[in-house]
N, C-alpha and C. Protein backbone atom coordinates (compact mmCIF):
# COMPACT_ATOMS: atom_id res chain seq x y z
N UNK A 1 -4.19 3.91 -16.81
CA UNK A 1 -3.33 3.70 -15.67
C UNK A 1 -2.68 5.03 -15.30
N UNK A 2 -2.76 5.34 -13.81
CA UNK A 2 -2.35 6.37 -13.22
C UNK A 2 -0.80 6.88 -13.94
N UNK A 3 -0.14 7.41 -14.25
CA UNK A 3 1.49 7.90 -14.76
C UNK A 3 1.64 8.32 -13.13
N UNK A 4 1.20 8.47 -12.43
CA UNK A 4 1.83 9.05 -11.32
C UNK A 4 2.91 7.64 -10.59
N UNK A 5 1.86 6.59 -10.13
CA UNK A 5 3.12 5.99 -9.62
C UNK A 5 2.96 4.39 -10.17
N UNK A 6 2.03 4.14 -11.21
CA UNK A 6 2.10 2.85 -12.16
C UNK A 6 3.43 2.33 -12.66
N UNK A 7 3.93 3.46 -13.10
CA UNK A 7 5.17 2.79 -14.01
C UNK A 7 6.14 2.21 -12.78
N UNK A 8 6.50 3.33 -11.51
CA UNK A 8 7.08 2.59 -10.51
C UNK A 8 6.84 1.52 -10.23
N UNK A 9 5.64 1.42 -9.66
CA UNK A 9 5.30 0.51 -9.04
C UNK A 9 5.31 -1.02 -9.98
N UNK A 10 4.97 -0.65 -10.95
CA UNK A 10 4.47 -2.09 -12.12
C UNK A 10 6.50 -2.17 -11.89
N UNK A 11 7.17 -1.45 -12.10
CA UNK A 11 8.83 -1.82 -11.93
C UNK A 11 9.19 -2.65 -11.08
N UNK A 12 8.58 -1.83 -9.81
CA UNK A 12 8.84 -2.93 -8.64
C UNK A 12 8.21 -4.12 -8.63
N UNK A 13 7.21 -4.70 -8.63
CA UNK A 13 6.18 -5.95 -8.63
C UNK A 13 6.94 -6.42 -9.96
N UNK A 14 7.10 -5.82 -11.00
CA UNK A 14 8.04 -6.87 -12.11
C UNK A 14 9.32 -7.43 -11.57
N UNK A 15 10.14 -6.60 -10.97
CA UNK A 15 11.23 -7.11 -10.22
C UNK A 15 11.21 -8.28 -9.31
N UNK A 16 10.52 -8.06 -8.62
CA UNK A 16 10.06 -9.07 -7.55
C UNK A 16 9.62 -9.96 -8.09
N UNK A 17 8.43 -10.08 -9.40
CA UNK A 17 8.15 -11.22 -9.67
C UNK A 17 9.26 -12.14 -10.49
N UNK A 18 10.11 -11.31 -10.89
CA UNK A 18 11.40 -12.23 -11.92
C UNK A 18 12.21 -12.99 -10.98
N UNK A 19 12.62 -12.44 -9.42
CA UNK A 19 12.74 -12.53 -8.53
C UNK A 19 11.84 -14.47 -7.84
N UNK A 20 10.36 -14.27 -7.87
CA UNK A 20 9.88 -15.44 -7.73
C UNK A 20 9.77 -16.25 -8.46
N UNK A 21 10.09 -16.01 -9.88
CA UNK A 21 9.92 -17.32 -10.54
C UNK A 21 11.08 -17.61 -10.88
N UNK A 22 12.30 -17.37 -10.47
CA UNK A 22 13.61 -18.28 -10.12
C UNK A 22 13.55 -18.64 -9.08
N UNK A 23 12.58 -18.77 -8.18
CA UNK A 23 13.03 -19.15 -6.61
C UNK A 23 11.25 -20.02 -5.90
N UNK A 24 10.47 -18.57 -5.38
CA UNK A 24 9.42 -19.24 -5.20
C UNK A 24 8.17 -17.92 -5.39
N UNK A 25 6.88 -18.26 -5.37
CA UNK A 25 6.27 -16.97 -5.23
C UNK A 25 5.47 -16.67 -3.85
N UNK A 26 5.66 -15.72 -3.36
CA UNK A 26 5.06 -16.10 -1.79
C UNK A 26 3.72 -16.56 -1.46
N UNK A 27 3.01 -17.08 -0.22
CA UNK A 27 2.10 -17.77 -0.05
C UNK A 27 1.54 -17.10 0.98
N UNK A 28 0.53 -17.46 1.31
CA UNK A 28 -0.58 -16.72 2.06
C UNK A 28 -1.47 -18.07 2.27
N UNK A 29 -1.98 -18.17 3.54
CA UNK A 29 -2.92 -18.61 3.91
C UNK A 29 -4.62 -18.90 3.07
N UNK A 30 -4.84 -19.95 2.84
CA UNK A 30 -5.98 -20.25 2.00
C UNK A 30 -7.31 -19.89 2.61
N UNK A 31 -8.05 -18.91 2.21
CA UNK A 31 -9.38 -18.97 2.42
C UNK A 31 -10.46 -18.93 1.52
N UNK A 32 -11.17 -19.82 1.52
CA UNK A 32 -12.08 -19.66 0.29
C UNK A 32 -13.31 -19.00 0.47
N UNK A 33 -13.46 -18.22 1.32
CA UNK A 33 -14.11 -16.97 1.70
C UNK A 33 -13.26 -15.52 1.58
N UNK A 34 -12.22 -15.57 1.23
CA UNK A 34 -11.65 -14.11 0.94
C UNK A 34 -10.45 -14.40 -0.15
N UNK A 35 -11.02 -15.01 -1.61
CA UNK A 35 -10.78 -15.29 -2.24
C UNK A 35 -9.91 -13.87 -2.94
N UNK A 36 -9.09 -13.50 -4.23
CA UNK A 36 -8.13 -12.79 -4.86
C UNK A 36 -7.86 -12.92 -6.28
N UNK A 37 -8.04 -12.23 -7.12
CA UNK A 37 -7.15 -12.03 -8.28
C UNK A 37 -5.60 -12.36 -8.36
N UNK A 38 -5.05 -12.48 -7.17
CA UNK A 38 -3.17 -12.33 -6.90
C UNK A 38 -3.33 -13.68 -6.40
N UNK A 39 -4.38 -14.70 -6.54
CA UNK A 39 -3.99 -15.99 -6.26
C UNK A 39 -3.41 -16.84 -7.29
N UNK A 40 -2.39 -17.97 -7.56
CA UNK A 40 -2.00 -18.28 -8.78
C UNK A 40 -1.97 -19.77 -7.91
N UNK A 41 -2.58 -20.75 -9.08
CA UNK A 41 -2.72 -21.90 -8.89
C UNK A 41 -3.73 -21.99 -8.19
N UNK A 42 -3.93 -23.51 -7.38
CA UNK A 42 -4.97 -24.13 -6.66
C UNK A 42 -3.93 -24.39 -5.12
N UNK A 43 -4.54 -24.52 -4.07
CA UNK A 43 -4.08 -24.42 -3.26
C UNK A 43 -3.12 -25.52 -2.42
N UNK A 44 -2.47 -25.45 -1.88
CA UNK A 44 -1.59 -26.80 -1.65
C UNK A 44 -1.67 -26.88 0.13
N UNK A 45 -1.79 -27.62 1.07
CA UNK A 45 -1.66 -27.42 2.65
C UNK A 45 -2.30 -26.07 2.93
N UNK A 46 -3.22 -26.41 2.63
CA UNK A 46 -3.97 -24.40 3.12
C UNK A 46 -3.06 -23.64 2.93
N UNK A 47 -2.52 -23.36 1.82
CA UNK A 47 -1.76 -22.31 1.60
C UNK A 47 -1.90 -22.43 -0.03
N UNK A 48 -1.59 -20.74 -1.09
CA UNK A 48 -1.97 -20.60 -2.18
C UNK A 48 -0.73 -19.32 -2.15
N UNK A 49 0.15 -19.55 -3.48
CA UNK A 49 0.79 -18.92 -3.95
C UNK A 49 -0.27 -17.57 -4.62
N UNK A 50 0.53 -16.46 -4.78
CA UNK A 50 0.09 -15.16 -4.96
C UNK A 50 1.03 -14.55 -5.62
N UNK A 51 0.67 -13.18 -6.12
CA UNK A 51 1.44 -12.33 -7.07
C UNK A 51 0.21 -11.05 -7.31
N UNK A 52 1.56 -9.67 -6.96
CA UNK A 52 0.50 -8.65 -6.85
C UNK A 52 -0.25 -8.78 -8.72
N UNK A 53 -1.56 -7.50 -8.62
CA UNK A 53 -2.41 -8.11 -10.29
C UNK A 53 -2.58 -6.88 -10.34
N UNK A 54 -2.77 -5.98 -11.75
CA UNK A 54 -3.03 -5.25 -11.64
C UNK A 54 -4.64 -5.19 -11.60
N UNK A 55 -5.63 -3.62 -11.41
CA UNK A 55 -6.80 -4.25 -11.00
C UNK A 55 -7.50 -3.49 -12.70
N UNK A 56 -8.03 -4.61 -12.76
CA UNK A 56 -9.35 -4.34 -14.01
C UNK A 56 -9.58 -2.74 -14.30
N UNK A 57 -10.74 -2.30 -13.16
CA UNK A 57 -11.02 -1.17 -12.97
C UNK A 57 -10.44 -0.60 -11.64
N UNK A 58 -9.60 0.55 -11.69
CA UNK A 58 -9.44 1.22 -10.83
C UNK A 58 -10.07 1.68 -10.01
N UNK A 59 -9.51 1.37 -8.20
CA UNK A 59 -10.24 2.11 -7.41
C UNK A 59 -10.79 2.85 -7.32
N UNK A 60 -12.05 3.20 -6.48
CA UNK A 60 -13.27 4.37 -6.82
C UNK A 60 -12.58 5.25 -5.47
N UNK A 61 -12.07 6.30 -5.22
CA UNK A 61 -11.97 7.09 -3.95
C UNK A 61 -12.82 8.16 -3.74
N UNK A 62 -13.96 8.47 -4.80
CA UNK A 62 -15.31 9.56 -4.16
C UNK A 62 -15.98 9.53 -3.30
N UNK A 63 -15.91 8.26 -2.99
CA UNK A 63 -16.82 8.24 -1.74
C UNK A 63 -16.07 8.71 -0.59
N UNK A 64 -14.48 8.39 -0.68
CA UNK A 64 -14.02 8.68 0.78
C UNK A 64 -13.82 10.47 0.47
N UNK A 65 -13.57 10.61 -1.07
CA UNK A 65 -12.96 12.09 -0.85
C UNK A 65 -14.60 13.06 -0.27
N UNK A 66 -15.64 12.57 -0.74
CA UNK A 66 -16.91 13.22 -0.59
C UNK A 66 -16.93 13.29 1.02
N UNK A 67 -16.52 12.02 1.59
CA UNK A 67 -17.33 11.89 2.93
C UNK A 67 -15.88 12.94 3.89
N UNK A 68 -14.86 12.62 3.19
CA UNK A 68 -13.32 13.57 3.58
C UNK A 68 -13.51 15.49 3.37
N UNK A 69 -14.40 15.48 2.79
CA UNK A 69 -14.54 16.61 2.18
C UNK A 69 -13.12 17.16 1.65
N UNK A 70 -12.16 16.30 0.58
CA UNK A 70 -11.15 16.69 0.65
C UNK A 70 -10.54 16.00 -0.82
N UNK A 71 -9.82 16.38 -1.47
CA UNK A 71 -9.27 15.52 -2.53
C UNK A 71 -7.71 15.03 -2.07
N UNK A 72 -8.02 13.37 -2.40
CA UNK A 72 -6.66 12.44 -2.35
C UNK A 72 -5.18 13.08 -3.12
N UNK A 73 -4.13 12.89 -2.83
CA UNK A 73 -3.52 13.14 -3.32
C UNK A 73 -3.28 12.13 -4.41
N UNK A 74 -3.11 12.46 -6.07
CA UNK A 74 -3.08 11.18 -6.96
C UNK A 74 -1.61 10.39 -6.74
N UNK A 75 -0.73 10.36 -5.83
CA UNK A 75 0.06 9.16 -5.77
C UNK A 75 -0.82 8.38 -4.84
N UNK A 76 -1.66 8.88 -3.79
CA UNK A 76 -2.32 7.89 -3.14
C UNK A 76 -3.40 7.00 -3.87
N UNK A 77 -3.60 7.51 -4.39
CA UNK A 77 -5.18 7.01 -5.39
C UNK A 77 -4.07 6.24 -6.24
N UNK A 78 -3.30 6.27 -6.79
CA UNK A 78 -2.18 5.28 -7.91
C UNK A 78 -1.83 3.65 -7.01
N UNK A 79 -1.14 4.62 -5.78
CA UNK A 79 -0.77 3.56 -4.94
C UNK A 79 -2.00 2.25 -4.40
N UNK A 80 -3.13 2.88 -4.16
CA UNK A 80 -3.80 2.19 -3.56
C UNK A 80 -5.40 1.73 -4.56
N UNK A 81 -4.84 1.81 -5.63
CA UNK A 81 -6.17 2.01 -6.89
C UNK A 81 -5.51 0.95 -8.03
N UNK A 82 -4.14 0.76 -8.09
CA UNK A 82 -4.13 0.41 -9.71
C UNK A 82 -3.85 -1.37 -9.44
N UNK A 83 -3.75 -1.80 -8.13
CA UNK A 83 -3.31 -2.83 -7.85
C UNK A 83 -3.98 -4.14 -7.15
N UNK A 84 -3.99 -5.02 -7.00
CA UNK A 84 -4.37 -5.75 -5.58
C UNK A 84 -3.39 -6.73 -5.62
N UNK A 85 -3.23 -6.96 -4.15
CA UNK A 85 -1.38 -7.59 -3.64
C UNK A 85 -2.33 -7.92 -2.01
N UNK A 86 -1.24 -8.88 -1.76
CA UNK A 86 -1.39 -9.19 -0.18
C UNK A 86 0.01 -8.62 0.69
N UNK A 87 -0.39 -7.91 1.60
CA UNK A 87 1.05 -6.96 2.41
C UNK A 87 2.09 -7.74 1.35
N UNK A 88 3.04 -6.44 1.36
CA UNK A 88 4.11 -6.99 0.56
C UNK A 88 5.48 -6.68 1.79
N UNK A 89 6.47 -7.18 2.08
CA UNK A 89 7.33 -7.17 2.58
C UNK A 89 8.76 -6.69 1.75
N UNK A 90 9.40 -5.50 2.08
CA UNK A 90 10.04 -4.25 0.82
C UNK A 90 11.37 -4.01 2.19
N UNK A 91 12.48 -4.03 1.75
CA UNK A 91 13.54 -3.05 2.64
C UNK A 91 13.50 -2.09 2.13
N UNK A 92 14.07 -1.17 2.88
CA UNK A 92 13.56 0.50 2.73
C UNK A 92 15.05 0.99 3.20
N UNK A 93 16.24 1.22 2.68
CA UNK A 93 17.35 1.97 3.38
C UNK A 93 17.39 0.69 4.54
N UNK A 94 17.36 -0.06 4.56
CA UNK A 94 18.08 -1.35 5.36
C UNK A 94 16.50 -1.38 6.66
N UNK A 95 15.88 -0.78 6.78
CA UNK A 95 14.54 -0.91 7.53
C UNK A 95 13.43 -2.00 6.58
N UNK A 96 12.81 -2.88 7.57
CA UNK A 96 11.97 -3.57 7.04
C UNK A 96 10.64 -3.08 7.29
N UNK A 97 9.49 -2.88 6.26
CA UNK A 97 8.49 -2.11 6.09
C UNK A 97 7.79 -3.21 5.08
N UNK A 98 6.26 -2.85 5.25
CA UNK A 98 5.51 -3.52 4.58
C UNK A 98 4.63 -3.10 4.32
N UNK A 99 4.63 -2.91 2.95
CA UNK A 99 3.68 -2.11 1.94
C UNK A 99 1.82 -2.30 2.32
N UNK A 100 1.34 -1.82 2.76
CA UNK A 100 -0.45 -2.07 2.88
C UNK A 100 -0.96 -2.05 1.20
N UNK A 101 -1.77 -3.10 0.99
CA UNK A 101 -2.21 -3.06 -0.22
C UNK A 101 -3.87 -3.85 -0.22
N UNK A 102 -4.68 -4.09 -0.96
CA UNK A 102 -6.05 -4.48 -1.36
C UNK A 102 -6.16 -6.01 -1.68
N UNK A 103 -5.89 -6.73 -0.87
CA UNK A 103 -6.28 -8.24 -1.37
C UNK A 103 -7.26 -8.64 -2.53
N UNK A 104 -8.75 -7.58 -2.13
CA UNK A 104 -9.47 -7.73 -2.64
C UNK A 104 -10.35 -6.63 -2.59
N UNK A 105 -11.79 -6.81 -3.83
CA UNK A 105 -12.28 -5.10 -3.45
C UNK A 105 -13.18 -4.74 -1.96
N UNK A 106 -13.22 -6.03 -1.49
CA UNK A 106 -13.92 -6.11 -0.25
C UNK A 106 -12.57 -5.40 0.99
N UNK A 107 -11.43 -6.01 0.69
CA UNK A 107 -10.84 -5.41 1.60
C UNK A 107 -10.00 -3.93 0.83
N UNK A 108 -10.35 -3.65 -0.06
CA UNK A 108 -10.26 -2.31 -0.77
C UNK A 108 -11.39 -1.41 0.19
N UNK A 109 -12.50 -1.94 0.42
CA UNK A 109 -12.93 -0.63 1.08
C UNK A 109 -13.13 -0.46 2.44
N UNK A 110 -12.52 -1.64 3.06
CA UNK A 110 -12.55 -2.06 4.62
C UNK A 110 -10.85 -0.73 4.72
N UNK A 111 -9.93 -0.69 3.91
CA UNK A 111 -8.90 0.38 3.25
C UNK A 111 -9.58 1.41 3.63
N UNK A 112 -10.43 1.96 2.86
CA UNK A 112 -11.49 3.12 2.97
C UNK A 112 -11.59 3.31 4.04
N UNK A 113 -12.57 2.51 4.72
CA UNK A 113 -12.86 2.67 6.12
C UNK A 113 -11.42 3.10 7.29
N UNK A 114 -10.40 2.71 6.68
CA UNK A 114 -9.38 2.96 8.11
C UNK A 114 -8.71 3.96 7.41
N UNK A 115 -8.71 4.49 6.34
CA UNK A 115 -8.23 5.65 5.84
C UNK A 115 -8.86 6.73 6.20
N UNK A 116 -10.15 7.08 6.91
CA UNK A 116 -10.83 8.01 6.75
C UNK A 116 -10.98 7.39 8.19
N UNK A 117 -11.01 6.71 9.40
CA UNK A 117 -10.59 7.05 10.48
C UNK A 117 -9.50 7.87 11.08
N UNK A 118 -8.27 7.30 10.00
CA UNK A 118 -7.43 8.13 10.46
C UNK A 118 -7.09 9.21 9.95
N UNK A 119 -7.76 10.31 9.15
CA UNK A 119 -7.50 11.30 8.88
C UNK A 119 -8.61 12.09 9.75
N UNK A 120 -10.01 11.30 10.05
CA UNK A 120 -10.20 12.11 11.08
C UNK A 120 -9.66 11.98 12.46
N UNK A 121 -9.05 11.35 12.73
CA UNK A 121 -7.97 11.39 13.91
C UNK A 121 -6.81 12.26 14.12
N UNK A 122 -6.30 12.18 13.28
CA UNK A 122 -5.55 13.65 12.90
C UNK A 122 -5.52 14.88 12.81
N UNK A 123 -7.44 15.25 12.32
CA UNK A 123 -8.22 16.14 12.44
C UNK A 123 -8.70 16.96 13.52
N UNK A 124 -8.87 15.49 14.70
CA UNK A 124 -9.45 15.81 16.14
C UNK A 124 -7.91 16.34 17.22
N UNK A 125 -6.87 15.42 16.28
CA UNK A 125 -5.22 15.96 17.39
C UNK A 125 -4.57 17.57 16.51
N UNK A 126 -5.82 18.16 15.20
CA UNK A 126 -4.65 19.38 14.77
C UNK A 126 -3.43 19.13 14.06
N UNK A 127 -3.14 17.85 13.39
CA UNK A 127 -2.00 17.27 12.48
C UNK A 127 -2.56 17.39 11.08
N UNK A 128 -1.07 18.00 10.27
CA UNK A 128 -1.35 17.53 9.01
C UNK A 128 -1.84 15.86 8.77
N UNK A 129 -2.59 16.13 7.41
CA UNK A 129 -3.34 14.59 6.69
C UNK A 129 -2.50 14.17 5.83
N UNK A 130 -2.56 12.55 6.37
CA UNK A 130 -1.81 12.15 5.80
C UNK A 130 -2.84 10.70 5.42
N UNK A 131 -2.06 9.61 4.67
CA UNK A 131 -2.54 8.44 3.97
C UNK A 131 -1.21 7.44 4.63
N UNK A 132 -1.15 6.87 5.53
CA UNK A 132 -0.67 5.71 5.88
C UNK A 132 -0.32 4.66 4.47
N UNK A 133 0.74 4.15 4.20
CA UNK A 133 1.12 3.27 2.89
C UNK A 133 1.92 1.92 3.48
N UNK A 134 2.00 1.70 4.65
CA UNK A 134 2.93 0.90 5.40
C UNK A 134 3.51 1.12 6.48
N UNK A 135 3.48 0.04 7.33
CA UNK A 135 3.50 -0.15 8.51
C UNK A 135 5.09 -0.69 8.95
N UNK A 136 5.91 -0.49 9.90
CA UNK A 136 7.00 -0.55 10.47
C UNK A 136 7.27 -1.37 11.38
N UNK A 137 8.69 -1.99 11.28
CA UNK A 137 9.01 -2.59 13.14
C UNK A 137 8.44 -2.07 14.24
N UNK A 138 7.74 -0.72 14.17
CA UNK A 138 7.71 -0.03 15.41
C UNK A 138 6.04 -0.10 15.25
N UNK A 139 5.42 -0.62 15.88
CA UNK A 139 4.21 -0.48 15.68
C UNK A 139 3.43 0.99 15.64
N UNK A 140 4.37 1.87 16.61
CA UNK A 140 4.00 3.51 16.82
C UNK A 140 4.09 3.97 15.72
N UNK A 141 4.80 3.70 14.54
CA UNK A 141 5.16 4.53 13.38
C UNK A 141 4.52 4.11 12.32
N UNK A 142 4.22 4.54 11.48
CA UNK A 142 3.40 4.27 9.83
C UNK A 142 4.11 4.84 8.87
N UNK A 143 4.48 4.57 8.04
CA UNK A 143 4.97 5.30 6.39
C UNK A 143 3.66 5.80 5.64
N UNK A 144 3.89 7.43 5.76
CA UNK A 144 2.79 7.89 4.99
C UNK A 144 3.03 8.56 4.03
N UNK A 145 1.97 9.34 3.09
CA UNK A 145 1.96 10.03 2.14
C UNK A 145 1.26 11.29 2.58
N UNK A 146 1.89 12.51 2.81
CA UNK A 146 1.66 13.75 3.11
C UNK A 146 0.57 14.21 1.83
N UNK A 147 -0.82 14.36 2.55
CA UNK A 147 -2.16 14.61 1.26
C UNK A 147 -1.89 15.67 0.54
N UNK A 148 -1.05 16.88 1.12
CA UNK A 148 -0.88 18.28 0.81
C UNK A 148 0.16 18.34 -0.58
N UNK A 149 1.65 17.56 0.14
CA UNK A 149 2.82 17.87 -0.98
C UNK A 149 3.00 16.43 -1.61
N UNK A 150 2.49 15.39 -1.33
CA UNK A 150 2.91 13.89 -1.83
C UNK A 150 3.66 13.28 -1.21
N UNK A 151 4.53 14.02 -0.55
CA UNK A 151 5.99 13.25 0.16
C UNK A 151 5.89 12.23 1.22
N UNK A 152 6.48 11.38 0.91
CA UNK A 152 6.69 10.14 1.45
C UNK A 152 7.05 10.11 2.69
N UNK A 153 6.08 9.94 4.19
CA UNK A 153 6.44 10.56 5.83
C UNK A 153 6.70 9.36 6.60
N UNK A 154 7.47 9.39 7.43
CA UNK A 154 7.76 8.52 8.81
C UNK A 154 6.83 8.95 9.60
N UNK A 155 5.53 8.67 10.24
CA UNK A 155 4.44 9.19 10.66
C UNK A 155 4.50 8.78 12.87
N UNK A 156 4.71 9.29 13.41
CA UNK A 156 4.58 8.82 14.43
C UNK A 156 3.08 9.23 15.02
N UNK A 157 2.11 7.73 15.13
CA UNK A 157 0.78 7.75 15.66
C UNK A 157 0.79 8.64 16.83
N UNK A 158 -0.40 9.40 16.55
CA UNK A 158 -0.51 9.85 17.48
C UNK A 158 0.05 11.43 17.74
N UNK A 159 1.05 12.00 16.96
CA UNK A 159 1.93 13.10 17.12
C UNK A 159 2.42 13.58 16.00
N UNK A 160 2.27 12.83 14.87
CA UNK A 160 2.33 13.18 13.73
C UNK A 160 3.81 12.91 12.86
N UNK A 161 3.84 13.83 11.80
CA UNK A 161 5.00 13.50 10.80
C UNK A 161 6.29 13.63 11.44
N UNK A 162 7.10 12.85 11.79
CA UNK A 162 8.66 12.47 12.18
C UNK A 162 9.15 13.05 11.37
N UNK A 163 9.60 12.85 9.79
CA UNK A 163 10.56 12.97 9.41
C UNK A 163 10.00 12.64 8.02
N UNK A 164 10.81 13.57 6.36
CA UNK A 164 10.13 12.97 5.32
C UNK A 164 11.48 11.81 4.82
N UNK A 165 10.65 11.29 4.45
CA UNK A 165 11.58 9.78 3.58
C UNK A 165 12.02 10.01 2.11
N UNK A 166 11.01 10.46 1.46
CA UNK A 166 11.06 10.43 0.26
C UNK A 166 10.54 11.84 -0.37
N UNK A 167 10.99 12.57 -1.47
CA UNK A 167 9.94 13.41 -1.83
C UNK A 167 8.69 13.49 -2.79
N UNK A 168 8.71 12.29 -3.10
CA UNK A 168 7.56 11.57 -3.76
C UNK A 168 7.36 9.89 -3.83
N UNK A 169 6.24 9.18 -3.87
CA UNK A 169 6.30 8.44 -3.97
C UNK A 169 7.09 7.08 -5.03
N UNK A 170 7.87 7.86 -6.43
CA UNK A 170 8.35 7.08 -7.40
C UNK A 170 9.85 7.46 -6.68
N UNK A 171 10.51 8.42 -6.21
CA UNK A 171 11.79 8.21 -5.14
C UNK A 171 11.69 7.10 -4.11
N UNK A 172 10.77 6.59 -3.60
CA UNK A 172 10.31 5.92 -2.82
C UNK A 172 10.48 4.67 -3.34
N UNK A 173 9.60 4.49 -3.69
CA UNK A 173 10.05 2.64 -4.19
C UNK A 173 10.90 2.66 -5.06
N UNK A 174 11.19 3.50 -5.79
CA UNK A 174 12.58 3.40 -6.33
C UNK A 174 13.81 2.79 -5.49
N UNK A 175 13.53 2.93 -4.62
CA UNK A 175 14.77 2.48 -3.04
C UNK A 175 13.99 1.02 -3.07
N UNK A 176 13.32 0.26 -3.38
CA UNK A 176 12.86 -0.95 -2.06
C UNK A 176 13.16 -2.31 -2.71
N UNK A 177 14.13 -3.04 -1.94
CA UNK A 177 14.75 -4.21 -2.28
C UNK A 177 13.56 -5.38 -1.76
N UNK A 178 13.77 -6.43 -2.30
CA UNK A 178 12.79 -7.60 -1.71
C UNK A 178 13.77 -8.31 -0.06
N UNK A 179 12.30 -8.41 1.01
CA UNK A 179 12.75 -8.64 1.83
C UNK A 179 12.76 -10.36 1.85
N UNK A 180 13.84 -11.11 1.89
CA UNK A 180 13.36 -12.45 2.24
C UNK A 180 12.81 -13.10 3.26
C-alpha cells in the first residue's frame, strides 16, 4: 500500500465508516450489470448499501503514463489506485465537493480514459497538468492534483489552476468532514 496517501485516506473512509454504522451506510442505485466490491448486503428497492474497499491489486497507471508520455504523480496513483468507492460526498473548508473514485475496474479505466483527455486538453490550451480528484458546486471548477509539485488545485476548466488548496494531498483530506 502506497505510504503516500493510504494511511490518510484509509483515516478518512474509517471515519466515515464508524460514522455509518451508528446511523446508516450510503446507497446507490442497484445494477446488476455494474456490479462492486463496496457493495454490502443484497439489495433492497433497487438500491444497495456500499462502503469504500480497499482494492486487492492496485491500479495499473502504465498504460496511461506510456500513452501520457509522462509519469503520475504518486499521490495520484495512491488516490486513485488503492481504493474503489462510489463518488463520495466530503466538506472541504465549509464547500461541498465530491471525491471521484473507481466503482469498479471497468470504471477504473473508463477514469483512464478521461484522465488522459484531459491532460491532453490542457496540453492543446498551454496549462500546467494536472489530475482532476473532484468535482464542485460549480460545474466550471474541478479539485486537482498539480502532476509537477502534488498540490492540491482549484482548477478552473478551461483556464487552468485558480488557486492551491492544499499542499499535498494528506493536508487535504486531512480537512474533509462527512457531508450529510
Amino acid at each position: 500500500m502506497s505510504s503516500v496517501i493510504s494511511q490518510p485516506l484509509s483515516l478518512v473512509f474509517n471515519k466515515f465508516e464508524q460514522h455509518w454504522q451508528s446511523s446508516a451506510y450510503p446507497k446507490v442505485e442497484y445494477d446488476e450489470q455494474w456490479l462492486s466490491p463496496c457493495i454490502i448486503g443484497e439489495p433492497e428497492q433497487q438500491e444497495v448499501s456500499w462502503k469504500p474497499v480497499l482494492r486487492e491489486d492496485k491500479g495499473d497507471f502504465s498504460g496511461i503514463e506510456r500513452a501520457l508520455e509522462i509519469t503520475l504523480h504518486p499521490s495520484i496513483k495512491a488516490f486513485y489506485g488503492d481504493y474503489f468507492s462510489e463518488t463520495l460526498a466530503v466538506d472541504f473548508q465549509n464547500n461541498r465537493i465530491e471525491l471521484v473514485q473507481a466503482w469498479n475496474e471497468q470504471d477504473f479505466e473508463m477514469l483512464l480514459e478521461n484522465i488522459i483527455g484531459h491532460v491532453l486538453m490542457q496540453r492543446r490550451l498551454k496549462q500546467k497538468e494536472t489530475v482532476f480528484i473532484a468535482s464542485t458546486e460549480d460545474e466550471m471548477q474541478v479539485v486537482s492534483i498539480d502532476n509537477d509539485s502534488g498540490e492540491v488545485v482549484l482548477e478552473q476548466l478551461g483556464k487552468g489552476i485558480d488557486r492551491v488548496l492544499a499542499k499535498t494531498l494528506e493536508e487535504f483530506v486531512a480537512k474533509f468532514e462527512l457531508c450529510d
